[in-house]
Protein backbone atom coordinates (compact mmCIF):
# COMPACT_ATOMS: atom_id res chain seq x y z
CA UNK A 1 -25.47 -51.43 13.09
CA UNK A 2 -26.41 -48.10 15.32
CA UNK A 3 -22.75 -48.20 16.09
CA UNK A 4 -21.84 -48.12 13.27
CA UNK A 5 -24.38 -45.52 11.61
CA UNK A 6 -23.73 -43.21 14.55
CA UNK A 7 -20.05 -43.09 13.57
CA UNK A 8 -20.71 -42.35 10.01
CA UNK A 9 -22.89 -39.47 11.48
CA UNK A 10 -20.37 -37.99 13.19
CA UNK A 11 -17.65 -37.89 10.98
CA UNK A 12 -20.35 -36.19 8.41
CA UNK A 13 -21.00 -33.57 11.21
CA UNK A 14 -17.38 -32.78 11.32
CA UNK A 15 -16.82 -32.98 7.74
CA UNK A 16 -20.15 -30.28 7.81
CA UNK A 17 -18.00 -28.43 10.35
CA UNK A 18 -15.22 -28.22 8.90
CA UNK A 19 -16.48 -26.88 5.62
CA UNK A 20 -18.75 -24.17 6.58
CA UNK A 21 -15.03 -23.03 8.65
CA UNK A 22 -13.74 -22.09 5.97
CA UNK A 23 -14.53 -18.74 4.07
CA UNK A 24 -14.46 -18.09 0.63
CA UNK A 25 -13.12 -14.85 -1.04
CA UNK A 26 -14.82 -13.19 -3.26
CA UNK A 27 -12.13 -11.95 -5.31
CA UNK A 28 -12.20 -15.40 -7.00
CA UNK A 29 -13.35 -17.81 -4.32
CA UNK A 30 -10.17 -19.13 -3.48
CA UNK A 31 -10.20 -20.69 0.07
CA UNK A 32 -8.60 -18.42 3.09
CA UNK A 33 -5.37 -19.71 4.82
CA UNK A 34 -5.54 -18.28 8.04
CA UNK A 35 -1.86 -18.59 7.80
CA UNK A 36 -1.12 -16.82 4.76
CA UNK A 37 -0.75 -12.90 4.15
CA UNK A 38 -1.92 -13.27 0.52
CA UNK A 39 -5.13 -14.47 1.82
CA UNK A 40 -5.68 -11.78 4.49
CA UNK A 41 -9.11 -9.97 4.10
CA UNK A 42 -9.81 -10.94 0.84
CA UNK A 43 -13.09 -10.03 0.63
CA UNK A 44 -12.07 -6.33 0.70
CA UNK A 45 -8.62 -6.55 -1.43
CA UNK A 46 -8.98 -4.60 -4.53
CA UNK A 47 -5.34 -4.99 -5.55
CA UNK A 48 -2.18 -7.28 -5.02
CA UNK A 49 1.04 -6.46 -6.62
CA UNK A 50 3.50 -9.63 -5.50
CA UNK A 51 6.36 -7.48 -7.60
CA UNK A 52 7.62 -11.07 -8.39
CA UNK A 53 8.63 -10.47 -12.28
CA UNK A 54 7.52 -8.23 -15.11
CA UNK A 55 4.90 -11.03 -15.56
CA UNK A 56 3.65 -11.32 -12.10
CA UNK A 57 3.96 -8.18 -11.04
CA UNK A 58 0.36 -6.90 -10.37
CA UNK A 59 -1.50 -10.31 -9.44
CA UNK A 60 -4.82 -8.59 -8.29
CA UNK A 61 -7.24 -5.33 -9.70
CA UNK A 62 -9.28 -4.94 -11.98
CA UNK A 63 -8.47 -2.66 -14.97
CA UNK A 64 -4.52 -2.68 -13.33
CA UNK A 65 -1.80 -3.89 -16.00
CA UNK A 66 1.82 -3.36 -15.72
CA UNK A 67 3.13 -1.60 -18.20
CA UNK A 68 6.53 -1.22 -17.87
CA UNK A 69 10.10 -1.35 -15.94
CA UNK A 70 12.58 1.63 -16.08
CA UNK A 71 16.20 2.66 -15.66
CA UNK A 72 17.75 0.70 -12.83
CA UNK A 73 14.66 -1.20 -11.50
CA UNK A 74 14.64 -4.62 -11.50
CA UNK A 75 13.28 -7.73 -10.01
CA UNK A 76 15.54 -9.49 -7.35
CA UNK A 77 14.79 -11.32 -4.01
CA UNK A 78 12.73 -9.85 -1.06
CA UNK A 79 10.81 -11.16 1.74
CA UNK A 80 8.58 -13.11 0.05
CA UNK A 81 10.08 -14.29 -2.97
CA UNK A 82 11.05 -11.60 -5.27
CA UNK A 83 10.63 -7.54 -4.92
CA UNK A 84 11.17 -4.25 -6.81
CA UNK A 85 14.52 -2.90 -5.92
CA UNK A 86 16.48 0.36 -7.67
CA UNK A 87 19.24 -2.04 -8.22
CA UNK A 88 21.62 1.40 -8.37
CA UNK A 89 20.49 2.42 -4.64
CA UNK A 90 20.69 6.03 -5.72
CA UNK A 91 17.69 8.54 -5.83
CA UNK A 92 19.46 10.30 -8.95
CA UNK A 93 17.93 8.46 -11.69
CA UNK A 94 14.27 7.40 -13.20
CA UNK A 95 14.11 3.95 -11.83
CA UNK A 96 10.46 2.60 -11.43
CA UNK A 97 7.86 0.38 -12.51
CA UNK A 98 4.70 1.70 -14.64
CA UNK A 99 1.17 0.39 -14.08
CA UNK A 100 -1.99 1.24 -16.56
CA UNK A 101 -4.99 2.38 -15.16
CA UNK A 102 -7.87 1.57 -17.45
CA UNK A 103 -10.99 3.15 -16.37
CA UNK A 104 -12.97 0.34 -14.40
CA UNK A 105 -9.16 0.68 -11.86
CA UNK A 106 -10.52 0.22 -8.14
CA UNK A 107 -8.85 3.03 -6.79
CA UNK A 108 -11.92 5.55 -8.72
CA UNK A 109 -14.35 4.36 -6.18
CA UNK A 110 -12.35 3.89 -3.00
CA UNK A 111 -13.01 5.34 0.11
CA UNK A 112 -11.84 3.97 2.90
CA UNK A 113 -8.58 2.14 2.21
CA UNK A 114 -5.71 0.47 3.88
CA UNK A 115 -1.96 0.33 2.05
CA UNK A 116 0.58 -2.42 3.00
CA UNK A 117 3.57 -2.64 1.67
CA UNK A 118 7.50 -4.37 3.00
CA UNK A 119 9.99 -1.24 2.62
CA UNK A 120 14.00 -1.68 2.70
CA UNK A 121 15.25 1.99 2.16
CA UNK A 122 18.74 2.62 1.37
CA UNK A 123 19.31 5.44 3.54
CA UNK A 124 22.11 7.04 0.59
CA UNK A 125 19.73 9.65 -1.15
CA UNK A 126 18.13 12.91 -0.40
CA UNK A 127 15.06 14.35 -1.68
CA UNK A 128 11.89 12.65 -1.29
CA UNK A 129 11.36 9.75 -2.80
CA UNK A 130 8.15 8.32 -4.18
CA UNK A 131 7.09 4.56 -3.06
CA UNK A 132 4.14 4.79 -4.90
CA UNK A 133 2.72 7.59 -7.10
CA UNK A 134 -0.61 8.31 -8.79
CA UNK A 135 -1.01 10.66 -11.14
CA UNK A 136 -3.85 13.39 -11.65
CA UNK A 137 -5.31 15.57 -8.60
CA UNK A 138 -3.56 17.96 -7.59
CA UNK A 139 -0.47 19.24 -10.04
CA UNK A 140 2.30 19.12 -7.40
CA UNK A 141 1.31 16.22 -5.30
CA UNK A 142 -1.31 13.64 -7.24
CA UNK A 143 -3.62 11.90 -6.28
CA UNK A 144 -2.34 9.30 -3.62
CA UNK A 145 1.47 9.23 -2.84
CA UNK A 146 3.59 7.17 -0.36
CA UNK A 147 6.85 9.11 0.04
CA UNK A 148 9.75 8.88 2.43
CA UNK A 149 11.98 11.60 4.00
CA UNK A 150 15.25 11.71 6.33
CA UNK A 151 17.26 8.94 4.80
CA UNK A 152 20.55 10.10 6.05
CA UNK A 153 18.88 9.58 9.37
CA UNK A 154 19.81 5.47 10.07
CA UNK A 155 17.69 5.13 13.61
CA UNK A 156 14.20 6.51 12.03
CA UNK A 157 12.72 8.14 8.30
CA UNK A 158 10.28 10.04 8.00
CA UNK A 159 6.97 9.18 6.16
CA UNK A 160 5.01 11.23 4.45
CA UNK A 161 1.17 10.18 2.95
CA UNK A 162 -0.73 12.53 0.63
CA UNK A 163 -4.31 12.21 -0.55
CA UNK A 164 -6.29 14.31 -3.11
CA UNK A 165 -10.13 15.33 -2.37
CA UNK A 166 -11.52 17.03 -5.29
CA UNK A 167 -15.17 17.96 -3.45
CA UNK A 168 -14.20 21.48 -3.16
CA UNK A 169 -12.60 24.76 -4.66
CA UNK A 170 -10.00 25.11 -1.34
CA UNK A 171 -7.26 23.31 -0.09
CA UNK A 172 -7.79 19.63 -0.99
CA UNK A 173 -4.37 17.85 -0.03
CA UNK A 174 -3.79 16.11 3.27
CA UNK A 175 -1.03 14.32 4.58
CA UNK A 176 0.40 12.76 7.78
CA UNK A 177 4.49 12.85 8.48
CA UNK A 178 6.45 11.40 11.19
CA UNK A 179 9.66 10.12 12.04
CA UNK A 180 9.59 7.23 13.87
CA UNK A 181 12.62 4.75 15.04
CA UNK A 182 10.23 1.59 13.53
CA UNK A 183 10.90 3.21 9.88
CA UNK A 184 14.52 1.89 9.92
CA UNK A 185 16.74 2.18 6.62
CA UNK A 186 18.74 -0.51 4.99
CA UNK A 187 16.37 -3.24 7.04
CA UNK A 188 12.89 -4.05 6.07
CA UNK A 189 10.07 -2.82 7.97
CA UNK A 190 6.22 -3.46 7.16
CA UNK A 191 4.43 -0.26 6.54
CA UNK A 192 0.41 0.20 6.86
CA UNK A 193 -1.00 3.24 6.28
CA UNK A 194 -4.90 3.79 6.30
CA UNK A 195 -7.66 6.24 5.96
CA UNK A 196 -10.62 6.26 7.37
CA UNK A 197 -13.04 9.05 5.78
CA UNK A 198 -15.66 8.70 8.51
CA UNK A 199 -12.99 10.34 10.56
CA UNK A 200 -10.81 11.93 8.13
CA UNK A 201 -8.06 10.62 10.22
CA UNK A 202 -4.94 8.83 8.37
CA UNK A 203 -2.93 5.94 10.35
CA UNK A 204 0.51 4.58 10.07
CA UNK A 205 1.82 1.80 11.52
CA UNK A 206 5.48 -0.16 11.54
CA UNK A 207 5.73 -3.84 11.66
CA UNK A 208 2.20 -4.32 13.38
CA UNK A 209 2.04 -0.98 15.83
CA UNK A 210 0.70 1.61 15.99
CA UNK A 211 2.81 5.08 15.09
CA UNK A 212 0.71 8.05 14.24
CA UNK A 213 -2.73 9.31 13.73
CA UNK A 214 -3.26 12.23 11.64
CA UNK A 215 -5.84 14.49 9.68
CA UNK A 216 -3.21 17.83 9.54
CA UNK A 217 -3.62 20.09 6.74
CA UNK A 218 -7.13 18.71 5.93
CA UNK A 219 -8.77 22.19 4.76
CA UNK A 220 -8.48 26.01 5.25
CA UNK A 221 -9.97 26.80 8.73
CA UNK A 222 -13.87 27.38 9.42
CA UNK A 223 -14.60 29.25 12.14
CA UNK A 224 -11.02 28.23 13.91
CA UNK A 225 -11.55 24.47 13.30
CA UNK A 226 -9.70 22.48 9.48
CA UNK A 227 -12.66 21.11 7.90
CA UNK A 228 -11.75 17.21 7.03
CA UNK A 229 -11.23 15.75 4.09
CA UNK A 230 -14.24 13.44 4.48
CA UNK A 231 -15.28 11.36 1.92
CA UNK A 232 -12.86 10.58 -0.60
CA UNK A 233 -12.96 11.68 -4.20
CA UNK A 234 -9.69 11.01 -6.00
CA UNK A 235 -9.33 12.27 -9.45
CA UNK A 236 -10.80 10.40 -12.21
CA UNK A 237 -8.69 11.16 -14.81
CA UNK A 238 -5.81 8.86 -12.95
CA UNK A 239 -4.38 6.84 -15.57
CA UNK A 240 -0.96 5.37 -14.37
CA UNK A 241 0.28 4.23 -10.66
CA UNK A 242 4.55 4.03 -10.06
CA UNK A 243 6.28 2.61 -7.76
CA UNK A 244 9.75 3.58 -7.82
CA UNK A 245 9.13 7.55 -8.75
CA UNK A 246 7.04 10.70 -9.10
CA UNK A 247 4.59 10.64 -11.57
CA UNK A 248 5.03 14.56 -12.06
CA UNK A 249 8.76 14.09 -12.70
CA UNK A 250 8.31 11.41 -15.51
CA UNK A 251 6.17 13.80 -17.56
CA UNK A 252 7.84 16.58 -17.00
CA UNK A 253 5.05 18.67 -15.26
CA UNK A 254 7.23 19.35 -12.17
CA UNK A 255 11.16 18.62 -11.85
CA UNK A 256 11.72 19.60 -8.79
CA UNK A 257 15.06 18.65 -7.17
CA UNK A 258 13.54 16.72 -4.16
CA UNK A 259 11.61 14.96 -5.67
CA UNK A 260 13.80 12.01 -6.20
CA UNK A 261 13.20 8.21 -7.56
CA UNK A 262 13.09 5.73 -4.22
CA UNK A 263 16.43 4.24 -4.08
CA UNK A 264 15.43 0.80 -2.37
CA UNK A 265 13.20 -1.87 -2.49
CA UNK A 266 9.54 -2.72 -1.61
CA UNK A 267 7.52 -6.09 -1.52
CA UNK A 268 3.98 -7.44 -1.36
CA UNK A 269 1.52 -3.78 -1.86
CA UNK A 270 -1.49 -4.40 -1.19
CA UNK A 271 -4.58 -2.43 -1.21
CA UNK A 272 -7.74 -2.75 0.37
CA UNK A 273 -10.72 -0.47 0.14
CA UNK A 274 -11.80 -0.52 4.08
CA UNK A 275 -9.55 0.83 6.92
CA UNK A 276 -8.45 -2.33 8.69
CA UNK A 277 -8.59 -2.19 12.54
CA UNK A 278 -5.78 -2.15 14.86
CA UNK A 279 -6.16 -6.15 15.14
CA UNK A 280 -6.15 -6.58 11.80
CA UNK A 281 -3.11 -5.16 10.92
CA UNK A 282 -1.23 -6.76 13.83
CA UNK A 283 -2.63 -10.12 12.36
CA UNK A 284 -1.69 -9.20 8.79
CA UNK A 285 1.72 -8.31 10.22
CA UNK A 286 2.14 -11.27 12.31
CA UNK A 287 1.33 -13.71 9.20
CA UNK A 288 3.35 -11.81 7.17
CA UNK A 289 6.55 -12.96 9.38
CA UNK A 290 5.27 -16.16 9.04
CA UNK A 291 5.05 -16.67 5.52
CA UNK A 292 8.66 -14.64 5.04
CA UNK A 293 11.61 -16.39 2.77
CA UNK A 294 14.01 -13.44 4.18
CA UNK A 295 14.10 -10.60 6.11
């Protein structure tokens, strides 16, 4: 009889174990697969946009809806089931995918934030093209933009990240830019970018590594020294996010010629509002590759 009691005991304790293993998210207590990118950090993932159809094509964020799918964007296969491609690979046309921002959206209140997105550029367009847009902030560049440069370049392009501060009268852009051999074109490469407003520094990395950390063009200089941009106030008034195109060129505020619509695809954004570490985003990266239907 003690045998047999001490066994039940013990495979209680490791049923005990086993449970209090596992973590729950609290963006709607799903279990964590330490296996699986869409679980990654969920605690701190304020949006998820799987880009799988016009119907699952935001998954995650409050007061995020998708609104709607232009010119030559459309829905086809990417690393992880489907993606968002310009299905004309050309930057000379409005192709992109609209997203409402009602006014309880996450990205009013974020800080501290981490991007990641899959990017397959076609490197047959000039300009600068848009990977993700949000409107408001400042007139020329937004609020929060993900751009790419140099796509006749095939061994690196350049990307370019803009924020919007709105804490002071002065300069209130900042951006980080680099060309980089791990931003290929016509293959897919996983892009993070972060920013940490403790810091004021901005961080990209390619497939899991490291590439740049920035803070240029923070502020106007103060006694020989760029203030930074600090803590984080985008501009309320943000009501739309695109992926696929400027927001300024879709209402008509600025058509400038380089400003072009992104003539490529992208796959699994996601947003979180904390700067993931170094070992985080090698994790993320790694499980990514895991998970991957195609690349």
């Amino acid at each position: 009889m003690k045998k047999y009691l001490s066994i039940l005991f013990a495979a209680a304790t490791a049923a005990a174990l086993l449970i209090s293993c596992e973590k729950e998210g609290d963006k709607g207590g799903d279990k964590i697969d330490a296996d699986d990118p869409a679980t990654v950090q969920t605690e701190n993932l304020v949006a998820y946009f799987p880009l799988e159809s016009e119907a699952k094509a935001v998954e995650l964020g409050e007061g995020i809806s998708f609104s709607k799918k232009a010119g030559a964007a459309a829905f086809v296969e990417g690393v992880r089931g489907n993606c968002y491609a310009n299905s004309s690979a050309k930057s000379d046309n409005f192709s992109y995918l609209d997203f409402a921002l009602a006014a309880n959206n996450p990205f009013k209140t974020i800080g501290d934030f981490t991007i990641s997105a899959w990017i397959k550029a076609s490197d047959k367009y000039d300009g600068a093209p848009a990977v993700i847009s949000m409107n408001g902030g400042d007139s020329g560049m937004g609020n929060l933009d993900v751009m790419l440069e140099g796509g006749k370049n095939v061994d690196s392009l350049d990307v370019k990240a803009y924020l919007f501060n709105d804490k002071s009268a002065a300069w209130k852009g900042q951006d980080v830019r680099i060309s980089n051999a791990g931003f290929t074109t016509d293959k897919w490469f996983h892009l993070v970018y972060s920013y940490n407003e403790a810091t004021s520094m901005m961080t990209l990395y390619s497939n899991g590594q490291f590439v740049v950390e920035s803070g240029r063009w923070a502020g106007p200089e103060v006694d020989g020294k760029q203030e930074g941009l600090g803590k984080l106030i985008l501009d309320p008034a943000m009501s739309n996010l695109y992926i696929g195109a400027w927001w300024n060129n879709l209402d008509g505020t600025h058509a400038d010629t380089w400003r072009s619509s992104y003539p490529g695809s992208v796959d699994e954004i996601r947003f979180w509002d904390i700067a993931l570490t170094p070992e985080e985003i090698e994790d993320l990266y790694t499980k990514e590759v895991t998970k991957a239907d195609r690349l």
